[in-house]
Protein backbone atom coordinates (compact mmCIF):
# COMPACT_ATOMS: atom_id res chain seq x y z
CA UNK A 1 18.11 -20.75 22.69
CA UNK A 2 14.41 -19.38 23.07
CA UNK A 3 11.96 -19.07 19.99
CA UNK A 4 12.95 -15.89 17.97
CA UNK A 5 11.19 -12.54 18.56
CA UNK A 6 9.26 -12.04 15.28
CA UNK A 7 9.22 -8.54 13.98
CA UNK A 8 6.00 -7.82 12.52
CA UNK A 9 6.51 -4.49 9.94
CA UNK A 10 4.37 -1.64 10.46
CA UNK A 11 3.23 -0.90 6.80
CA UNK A 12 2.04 2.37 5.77
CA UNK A 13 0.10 3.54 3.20
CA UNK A 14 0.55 7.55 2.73
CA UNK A 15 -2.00 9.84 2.28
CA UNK A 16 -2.58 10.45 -1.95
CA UNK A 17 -0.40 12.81 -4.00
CA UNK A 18 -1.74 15.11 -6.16
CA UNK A 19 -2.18 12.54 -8.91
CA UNK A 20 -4.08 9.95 -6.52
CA UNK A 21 -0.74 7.71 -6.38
CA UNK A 22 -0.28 6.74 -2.85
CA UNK A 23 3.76 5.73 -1.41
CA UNK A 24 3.76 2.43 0.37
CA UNK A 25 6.61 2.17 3.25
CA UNK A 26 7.51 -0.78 5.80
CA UNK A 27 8.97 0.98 8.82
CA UNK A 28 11.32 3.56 7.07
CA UNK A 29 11.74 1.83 3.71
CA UNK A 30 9.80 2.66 0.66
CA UNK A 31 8.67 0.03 -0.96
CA UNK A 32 6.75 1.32 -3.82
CA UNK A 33 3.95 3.31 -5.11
CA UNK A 34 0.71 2.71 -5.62
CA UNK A 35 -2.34 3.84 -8.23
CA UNK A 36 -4.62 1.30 -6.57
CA UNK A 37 -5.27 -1.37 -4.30
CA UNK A 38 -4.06 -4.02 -6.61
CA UNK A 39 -0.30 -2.31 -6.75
CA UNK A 40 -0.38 -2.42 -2.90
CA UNK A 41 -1.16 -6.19 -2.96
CA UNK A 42 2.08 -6.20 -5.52
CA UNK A 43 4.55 -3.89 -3.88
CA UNK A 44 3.98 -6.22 -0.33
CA UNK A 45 4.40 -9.62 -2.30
CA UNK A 46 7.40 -8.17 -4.48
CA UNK A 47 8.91 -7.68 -0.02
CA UNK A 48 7.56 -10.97 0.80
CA UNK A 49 4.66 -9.52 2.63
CA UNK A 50 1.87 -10.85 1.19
CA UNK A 51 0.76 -13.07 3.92
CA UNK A 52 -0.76 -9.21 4.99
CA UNK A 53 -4.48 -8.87 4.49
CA UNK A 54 -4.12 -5.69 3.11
CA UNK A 55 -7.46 -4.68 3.76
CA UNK A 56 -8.28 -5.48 6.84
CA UNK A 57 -4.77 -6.32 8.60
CA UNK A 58 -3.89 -4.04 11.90
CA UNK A 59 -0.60 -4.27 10.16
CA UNK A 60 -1.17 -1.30 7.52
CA UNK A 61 -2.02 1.72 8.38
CA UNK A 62 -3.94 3.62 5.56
CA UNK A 63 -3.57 7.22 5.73
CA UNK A 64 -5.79 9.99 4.02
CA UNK A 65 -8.18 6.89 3.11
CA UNK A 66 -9.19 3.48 3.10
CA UNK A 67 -8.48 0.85 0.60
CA UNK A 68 -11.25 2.12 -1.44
CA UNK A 69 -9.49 5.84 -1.63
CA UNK A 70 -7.95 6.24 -4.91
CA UNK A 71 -8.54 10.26 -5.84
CA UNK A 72 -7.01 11.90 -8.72
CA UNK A 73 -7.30 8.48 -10.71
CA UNK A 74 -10.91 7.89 -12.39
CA UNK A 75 -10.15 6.82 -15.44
CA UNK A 76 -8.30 3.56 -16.06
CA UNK A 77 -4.40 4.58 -17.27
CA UNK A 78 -4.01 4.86 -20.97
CA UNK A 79 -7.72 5.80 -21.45
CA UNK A 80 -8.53 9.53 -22.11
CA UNK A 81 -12.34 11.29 -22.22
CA UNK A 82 -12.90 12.79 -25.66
């Protein structure tokens, strides 16, 4: 038998919703959403995938903005202006 073909996931981080949440997906699965870069670095460890440089891997595809793209979600949750 040869090595085995490894099958490298094409992650995808969507464009934001309306409330600056952002759906991750592996190939056609959803995996989770996100309300910052720190869930996305969750959701791919909770699949095993956090061998992935998030940031900088050509395996995730960020869509409608970078890593650093979080609209619709200034203030930290919980904590409201007066």
């Amino acid at each position: 038998m040869g090595n085995p073909t490894h099958h490298y996931p094409h992650i995808v981080v969507h464009a934001p919703a309306l409330d600056g949440s952002r759906r991750v997906t592996s190939d056609d699965t959803v995996l989770g959403v996100a309300s910052h870069l720190d869930d996305v670095i969750e959701i791919l460890r909770l699949a095993d995938l956090d061998r992935i440089e998030v940031e900088v891997s050509d395996l995730v595809e960020w869509q409608g903005g970078g890593p650093e793209d979080w609209p619709g979600l200034m203030e930290p949750h919980g904590r409201q202006e007066p």
